[in-house]
Protein backbone atom coordinates (compact mmCIF):
# COMPACT_ATOMS: atom_id res chain seq x y z
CA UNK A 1 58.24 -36.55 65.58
CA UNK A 2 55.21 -37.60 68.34
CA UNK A 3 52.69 -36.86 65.08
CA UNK A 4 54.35 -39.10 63.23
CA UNK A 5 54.97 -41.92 65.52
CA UNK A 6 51.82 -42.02 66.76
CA UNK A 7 50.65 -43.08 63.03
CA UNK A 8 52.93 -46.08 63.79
CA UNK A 9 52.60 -47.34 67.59
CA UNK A 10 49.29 -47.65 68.84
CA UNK A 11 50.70 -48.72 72.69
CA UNK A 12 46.68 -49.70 73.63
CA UNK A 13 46.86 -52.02 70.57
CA UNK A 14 50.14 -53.17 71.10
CA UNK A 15 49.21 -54.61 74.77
CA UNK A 16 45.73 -55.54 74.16
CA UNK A 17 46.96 -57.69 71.40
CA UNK A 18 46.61 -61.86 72.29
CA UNK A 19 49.25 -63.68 70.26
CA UNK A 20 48.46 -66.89 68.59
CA UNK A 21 49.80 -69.83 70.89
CA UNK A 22 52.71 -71.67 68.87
CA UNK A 23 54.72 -74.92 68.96
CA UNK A 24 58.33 -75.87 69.19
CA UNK A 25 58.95 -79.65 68.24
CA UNK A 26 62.29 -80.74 68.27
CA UNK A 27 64.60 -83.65 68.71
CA UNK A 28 68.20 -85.03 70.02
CA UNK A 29 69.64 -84.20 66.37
CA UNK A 30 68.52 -80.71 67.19
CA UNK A 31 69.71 -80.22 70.57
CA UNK A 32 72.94 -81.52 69.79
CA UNK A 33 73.58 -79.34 67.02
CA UNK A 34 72.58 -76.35 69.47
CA UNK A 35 75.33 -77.46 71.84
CA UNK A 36 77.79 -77.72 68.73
CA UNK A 37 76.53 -74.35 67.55
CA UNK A 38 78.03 -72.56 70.74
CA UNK A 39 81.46 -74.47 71.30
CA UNK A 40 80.25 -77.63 72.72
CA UNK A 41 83.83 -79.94 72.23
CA UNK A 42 84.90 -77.72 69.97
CA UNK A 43 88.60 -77.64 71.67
CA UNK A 44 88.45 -81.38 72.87
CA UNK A 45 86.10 -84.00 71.11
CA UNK A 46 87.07 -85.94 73.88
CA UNK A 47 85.73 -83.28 76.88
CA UNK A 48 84.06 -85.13 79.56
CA UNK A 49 82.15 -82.18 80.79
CA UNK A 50 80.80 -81.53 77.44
CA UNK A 51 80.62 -84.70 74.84
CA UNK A 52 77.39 -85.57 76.96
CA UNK A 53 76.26 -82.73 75.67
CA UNK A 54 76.45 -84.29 72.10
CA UNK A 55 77.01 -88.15 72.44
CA UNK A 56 75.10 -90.60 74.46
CA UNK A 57 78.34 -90.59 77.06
CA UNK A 58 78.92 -94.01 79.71
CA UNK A 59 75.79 -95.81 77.82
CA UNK A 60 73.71 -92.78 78.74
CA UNK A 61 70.04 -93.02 77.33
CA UNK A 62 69.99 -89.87 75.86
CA UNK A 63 72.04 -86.30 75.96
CA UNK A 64 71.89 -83.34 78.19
CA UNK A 65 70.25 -80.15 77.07
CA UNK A 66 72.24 -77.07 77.62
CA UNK A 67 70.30 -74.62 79.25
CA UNK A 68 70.74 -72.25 76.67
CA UNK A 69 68.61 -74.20 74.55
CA UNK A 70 65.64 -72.14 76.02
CA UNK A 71 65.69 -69.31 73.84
CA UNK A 72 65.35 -71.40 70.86
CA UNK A 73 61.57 -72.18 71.97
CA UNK A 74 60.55 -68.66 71.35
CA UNK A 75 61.99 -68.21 67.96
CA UNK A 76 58.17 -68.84 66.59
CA UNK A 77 56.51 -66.12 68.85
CA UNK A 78 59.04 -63.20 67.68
CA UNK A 79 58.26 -64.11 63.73
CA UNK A 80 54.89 -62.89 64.77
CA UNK A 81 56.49 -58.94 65.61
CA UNK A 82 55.71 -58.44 62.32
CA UNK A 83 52.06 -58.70 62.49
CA UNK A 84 51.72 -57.01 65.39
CA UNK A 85 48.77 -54.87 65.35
CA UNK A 86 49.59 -50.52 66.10
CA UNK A 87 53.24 -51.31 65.66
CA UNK A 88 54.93 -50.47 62.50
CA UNK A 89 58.73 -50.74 61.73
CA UNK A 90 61.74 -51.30 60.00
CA UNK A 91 62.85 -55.01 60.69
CA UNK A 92 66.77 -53.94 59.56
CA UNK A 93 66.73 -51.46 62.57
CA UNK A 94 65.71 -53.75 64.95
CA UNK A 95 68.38 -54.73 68.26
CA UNK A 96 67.96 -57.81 70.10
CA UNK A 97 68.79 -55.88 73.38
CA UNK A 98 68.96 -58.33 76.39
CA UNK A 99 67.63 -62.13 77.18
CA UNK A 100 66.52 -62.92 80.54
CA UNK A 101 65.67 -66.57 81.00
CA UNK A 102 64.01 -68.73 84.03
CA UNK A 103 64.67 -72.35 83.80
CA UNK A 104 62.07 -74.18 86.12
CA UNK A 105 63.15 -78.33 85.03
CA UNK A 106 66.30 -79.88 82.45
CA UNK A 107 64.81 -79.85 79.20
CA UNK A 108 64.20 -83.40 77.91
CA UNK A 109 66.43 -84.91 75.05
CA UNK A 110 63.53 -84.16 72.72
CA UNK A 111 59.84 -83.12 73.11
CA UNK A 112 57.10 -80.63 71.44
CA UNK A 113 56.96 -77.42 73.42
CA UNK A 114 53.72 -74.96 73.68
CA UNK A 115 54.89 -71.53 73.56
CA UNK A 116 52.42 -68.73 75.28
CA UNK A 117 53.76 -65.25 74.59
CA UNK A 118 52.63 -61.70 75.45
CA UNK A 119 53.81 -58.21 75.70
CA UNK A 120 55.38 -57.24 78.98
CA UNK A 121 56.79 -53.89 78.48
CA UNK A 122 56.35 -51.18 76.52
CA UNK A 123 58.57 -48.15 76.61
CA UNK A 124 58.86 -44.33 74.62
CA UNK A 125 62.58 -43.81 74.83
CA UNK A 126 62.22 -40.36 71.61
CA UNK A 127 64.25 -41.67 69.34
CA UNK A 128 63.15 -45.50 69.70
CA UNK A 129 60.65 -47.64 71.19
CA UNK A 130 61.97 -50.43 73.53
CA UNK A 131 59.45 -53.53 73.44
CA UNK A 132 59.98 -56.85 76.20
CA UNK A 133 57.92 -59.58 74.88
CA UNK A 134 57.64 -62.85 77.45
CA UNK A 135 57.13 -65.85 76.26
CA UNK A 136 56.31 -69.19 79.04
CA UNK A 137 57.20 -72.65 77.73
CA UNK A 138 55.67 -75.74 78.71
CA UNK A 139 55.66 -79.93 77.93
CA UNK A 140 52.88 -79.94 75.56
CA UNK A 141 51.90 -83.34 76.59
CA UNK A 142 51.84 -83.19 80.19
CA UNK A 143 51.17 -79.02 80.33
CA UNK A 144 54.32 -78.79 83.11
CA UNK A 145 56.36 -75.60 83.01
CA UNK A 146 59.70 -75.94 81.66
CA UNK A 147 60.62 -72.16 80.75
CA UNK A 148 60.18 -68.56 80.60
CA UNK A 149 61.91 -66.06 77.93
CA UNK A 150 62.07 -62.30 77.90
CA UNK A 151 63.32 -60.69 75.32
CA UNK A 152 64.21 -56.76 74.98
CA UNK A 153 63.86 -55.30 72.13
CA UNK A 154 65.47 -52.00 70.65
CA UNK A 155 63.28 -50.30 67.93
CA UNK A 156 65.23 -47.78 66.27
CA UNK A 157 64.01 -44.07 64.62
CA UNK A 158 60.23 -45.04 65.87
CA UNK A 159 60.07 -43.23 69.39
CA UNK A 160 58.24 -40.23 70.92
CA UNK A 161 54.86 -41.92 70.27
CA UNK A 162 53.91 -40.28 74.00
CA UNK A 163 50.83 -38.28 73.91
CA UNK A 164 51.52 -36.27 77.22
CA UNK A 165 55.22 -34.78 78.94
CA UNK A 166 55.91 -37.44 80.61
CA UNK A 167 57.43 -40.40 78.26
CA UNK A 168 55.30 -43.61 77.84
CA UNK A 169 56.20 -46.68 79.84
CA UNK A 170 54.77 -49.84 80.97
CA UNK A 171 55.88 -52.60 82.62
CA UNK A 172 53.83 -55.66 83.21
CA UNK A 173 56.04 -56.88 86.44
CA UNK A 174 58.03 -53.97 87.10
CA UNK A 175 60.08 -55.61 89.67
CA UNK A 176 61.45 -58.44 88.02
CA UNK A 177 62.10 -56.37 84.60
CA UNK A 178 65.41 -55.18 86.42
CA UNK A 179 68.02 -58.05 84.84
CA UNK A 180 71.37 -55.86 85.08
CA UNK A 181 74.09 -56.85 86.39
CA UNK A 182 77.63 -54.63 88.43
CA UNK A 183 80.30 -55.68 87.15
CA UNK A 184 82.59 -55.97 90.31
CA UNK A 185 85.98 -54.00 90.36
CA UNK A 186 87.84 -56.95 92.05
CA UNK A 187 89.33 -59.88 90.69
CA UNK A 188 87.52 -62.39 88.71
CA UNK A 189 86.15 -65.79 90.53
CA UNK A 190 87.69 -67.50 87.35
CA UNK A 191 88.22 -66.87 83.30
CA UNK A 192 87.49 -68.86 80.57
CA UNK A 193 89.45 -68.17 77.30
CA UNK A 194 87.72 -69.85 74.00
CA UNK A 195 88.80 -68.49 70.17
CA UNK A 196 85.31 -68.92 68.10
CA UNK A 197 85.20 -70.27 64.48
CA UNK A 198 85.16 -68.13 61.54
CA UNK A 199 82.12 -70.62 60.35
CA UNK A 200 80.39 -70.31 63.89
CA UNK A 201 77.77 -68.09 63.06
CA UNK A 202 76.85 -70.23 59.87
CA UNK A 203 76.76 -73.25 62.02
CA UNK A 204 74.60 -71.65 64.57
CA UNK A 205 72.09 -70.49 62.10
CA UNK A 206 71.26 -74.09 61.48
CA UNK A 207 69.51 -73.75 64.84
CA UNK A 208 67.15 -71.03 63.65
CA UNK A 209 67.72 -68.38 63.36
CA UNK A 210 68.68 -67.10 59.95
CA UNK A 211 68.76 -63.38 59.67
CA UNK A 212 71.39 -62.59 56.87
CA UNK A 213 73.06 -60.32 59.15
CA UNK A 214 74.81 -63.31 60.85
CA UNK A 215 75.87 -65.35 56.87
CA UNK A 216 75.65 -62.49 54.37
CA UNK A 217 78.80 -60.25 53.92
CA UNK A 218 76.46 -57.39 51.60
CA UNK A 219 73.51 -57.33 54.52
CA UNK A 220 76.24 -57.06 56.88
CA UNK A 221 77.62 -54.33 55.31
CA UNK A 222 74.60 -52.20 54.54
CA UNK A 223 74.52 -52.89 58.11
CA UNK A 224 77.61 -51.06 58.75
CA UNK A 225 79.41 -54.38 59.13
CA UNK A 226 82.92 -55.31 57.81
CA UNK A 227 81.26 -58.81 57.77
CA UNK A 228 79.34 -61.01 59.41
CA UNK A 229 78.74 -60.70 62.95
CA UNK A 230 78.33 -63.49 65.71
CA UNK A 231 74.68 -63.91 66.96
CA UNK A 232 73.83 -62.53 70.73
CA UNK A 233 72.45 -65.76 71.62
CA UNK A 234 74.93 -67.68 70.53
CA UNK A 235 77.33 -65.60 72.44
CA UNK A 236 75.44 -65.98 75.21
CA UNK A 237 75.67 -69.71 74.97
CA UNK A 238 79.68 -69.78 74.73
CA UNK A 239 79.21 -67.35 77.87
CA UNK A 240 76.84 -70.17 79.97
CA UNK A 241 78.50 -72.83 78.42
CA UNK A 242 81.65 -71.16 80.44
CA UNK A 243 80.60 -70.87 84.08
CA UNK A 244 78.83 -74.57 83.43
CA UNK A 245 82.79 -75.80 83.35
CA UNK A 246 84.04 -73.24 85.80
CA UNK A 247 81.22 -72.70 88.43
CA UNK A 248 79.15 -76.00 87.98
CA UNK A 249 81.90 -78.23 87.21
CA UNK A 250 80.05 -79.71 83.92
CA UNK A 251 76.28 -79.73 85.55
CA UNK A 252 74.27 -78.08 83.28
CA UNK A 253 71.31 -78.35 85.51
CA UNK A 254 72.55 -76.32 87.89
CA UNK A 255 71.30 -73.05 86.05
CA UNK A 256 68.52 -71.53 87.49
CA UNK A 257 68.21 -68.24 85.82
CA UNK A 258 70.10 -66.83 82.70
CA UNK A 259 70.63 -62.94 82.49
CA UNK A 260 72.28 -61.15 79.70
CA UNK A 261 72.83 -57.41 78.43
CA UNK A 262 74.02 -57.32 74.35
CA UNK A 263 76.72 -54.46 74.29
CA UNK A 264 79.19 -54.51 71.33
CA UNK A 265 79.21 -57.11 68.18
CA UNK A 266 81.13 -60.11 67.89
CA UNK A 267 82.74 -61.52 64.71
CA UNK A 268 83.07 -65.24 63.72
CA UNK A 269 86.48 -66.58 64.45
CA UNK A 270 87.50 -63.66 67.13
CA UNK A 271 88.42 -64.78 71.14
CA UNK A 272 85.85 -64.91 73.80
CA UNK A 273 87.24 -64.09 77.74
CA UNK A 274 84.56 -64.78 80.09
CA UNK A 275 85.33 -63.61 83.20
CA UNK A 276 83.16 -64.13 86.37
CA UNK A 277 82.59 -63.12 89.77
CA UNK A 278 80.82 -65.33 92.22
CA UNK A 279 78.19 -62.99 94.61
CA UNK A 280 76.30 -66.21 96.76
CA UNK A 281 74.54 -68.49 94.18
CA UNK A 282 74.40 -65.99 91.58
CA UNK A 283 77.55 -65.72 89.04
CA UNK A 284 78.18 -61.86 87.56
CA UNK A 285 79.72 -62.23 84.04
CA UNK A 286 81.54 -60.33 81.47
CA UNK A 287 82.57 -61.37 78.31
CA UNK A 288 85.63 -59.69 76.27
CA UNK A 289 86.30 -59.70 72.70
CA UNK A 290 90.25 -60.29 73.31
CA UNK A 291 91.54 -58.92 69.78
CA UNK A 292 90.08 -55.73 70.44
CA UNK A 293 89.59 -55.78 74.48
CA UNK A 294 85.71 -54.73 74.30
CA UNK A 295 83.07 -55.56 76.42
CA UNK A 296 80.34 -57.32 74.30
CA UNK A 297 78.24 -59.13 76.86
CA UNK A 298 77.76 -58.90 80.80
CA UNK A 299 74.86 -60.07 82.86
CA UNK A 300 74.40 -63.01 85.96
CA UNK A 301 73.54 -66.43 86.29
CA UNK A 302 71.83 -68.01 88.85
CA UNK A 303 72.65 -71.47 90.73
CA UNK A 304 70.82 -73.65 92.21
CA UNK A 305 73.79 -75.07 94.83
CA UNK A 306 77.39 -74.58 94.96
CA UNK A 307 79.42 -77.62 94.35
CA UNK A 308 81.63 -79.07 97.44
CA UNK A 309 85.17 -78.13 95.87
CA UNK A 310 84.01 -74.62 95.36
């Protein structure tokens, strides 16, 4: 198996290799149908934690942008995966395997991003190749930070590329690659309970990302799918959009740092229980598929205050 997958993974091309920089232009339409794409006053058009999220609320100027909204801004750098240079694979066995997000200033209403990515990580696991890939975000008019992505990637059937005993791995910032989160045994801070749409996943896709997994029932079931499942991200975002309400009391710009760890799939028009744990200013999470009481996403968000009626 190392024979052959060395004729596929090249790790010195892999890491050497300087992606082209991309852009990420977007507007209030588009950040608005984000926040609708994840739950956003689905329940209650009238929500007054979240209709700012989609309406100019009290003669606002503009909306707020869910935090979320970050891992939209590297959808351009992961379309280049494909041409990466000593890496060959099959896109169908590909697992989006955790999202770890730094949010350094609200994103405006609307604005043109420059996206710098690169390969952090790199890691021989026999019987699949785990790639991170980071990608920094910034104003492209004024050059100011706004983000950071880091995406884990599962590679499937492609592993044992190693050319000595020891199994290949390498981490660009070791430290900070550890995102996991312990679930605590005790008794959650609060829960949020929110039943998806059967349509959500077709709804989100108009954000992006369109892999037929998520909108066509055959690909899904090649797959291994009865049908379509619910994007990760967009879980993710019904999961953040949750301890906004509970933690932050409708701030979205109190998130700091997004963490999360894609366990089980998630099908349109199932119910979400997020249930979280507050440890300081950081939030541990874990979200339950109630119909069939599975685990299909845990991880931590971080805070930057805790409001007074906490």
């Amino acid at each position: 198996m190392a024979d052959d997958a060395s004729s596929v993974i090249d790790p010195q091309l892999i890491l050497s290799h300087n992606f082209p920089e991309t852009t990420y232009t977007y507007t209030e339409r588009d950040a608005a149908l984000y926040a609708l794409g994840v739950g956003a006053c689905a329940r209650d058009a009238l929500d007054g934690k979240e209709l700012k999220n989609v309406y100019h609320q009290h003669g606002r100027q503009s909306i707020q942008v869910l935090p979320t909204f970050a891992a939209l801004l590297s959808f351009g750098s992961l379309s280049e995966l494909t041409n990466l240079p000593g890496l060959q694979y099959d896109p169908r066995l590909l697992l989006h395997g955790q999202q770890y997000i730094e949010i350094y200033k609200p994103f405006p209403s609307s604005g043109c991003i420059q996206n710098k990515a690169s390969i952090s990580g790199l890691h021989d696991k026999g019987k699949a190749t785990i790639l991170e890939v980071e990608v920094k975000s910034y104003d492209k008019q004024s050059g100011e930070p706004l983000c950071m992505n880091r995406m884990t990637i599962y590679l499937r059937g492609i592993g044992g590329f190693s050319k000595s005993s020891h199994p290949y791995s390498y981490s660009k910032n070791p430290a900070s690659q550890n995102v996991a989160a312990k679930i605590p045994k005790s008794q959650p801070f609060a829960v949020f309970e929110e039943c998806t749409q059967p349509s959500q996943a077709l709804l989100y896709r108009l954000s992006g990302d369109y892999n037929p997994l998520h909108s066509d029932p055959m690909v899904a079931e090649i797959a291994g799918f009865s049908r379509p499942i619910l994007h990760g991200l967009c879980t993710l975002g019904f999961a953040v959009r949750a301890i906004i309400r509970c933690v932050c009391k409708g701030d979205p710009n109190m998130i700091k740092t997004i963490s999360g760890r894609f366990l089980l799939h998630f099908y349109p028009g199932e119910t979400l229980i997020t249930e979280m744990w507050l440890e300081g200013l950081r939030v541990v999470y874990q979200v339950k598929v109630k119909e069939r009481n599975k685990a299909v996403l845990s991880g931590f968000v971080e805070i930057s205050h805790l409001t007074s009626s906490l």
